[in-house]
Protein backbone atom coordinates (compact mmCIF):
# COMPACT_ATOMS: atom_id res chain seq x y z
CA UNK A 1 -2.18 5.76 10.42
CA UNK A 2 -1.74 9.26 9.67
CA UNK A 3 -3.69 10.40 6.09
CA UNK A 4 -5.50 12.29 3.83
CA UNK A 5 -9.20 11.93 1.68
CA UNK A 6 -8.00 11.05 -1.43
CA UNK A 7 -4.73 9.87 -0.91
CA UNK A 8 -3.74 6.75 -2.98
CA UNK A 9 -0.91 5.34 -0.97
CA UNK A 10 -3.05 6.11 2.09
CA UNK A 11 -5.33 3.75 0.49
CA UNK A 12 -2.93 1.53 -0.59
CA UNK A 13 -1.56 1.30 2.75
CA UNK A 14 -5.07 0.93 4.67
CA UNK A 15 -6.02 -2.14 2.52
CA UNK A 16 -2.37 -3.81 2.77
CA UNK A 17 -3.11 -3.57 6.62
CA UNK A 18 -6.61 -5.20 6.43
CA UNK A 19 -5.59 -7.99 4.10
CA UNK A 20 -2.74 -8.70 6.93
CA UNK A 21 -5.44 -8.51 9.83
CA UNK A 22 -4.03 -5.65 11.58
CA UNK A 23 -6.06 -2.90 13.04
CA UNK A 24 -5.36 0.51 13.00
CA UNK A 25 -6.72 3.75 13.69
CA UNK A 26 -7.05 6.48 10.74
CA UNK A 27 -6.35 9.85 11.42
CA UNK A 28 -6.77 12.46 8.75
CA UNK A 29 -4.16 15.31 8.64
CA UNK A 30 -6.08 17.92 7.17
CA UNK A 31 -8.25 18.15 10.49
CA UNK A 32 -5.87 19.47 12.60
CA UNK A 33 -3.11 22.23 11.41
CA UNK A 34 -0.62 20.73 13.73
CA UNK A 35 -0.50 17.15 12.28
CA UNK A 36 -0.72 18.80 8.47
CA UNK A 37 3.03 20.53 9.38
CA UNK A 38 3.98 17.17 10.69
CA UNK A 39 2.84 14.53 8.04
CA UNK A 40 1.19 16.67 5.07
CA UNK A 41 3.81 16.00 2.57
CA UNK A 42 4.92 12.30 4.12
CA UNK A 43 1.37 10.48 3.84
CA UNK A 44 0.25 7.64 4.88
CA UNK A 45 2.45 7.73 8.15
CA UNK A 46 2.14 4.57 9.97
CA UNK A 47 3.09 4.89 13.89
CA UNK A 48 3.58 1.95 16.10
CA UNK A 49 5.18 1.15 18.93
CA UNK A 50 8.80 2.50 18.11
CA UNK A 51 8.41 2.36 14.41
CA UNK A 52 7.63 4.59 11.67
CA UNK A 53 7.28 3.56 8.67
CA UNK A 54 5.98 5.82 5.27
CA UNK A 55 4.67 5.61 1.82
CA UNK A 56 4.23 1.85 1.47
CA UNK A 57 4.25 -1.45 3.28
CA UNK A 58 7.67 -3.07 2.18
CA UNK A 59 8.23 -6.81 3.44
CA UNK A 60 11.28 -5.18 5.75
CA UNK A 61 7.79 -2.20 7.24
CA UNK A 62 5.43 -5.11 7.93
CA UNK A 63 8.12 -7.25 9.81
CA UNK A 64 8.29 -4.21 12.19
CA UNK A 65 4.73 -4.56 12.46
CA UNK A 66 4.82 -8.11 13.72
């Protein structure tokens, strides 16, 4: 998951995943100036497999997730 300190919905997101049970990797944006161009304004970004999913966990996000 693709974030930033302070970041509600990154937060939001993060404990949504950990109340499902799924693990995931946390990546902050603002360490690299590459992945700040990419996801700055679009945090949390959520990558896996073939999906992407954005903003918040939506019944339709997490059944991509399963």
């Amino acid at each position: 998951m693709y974030s930033r300190s302070g970041c509600h919905l990154c937060e939001e997101m993060a404990a949504g995943l950990r109340a499902l049970g799924i693990a995931f990797d946390e990546i902050d944006v603002d360490t690299d100036p590459h992945l700040r161009l990419l996801y700055g304004r679009d945090v949390p970004v959520l990558v896996y497999k073939d999906a992407v999913l954005k903003h918040r966990l939506t019944p339709e996000a997490i059944a991509k997730l399963r």
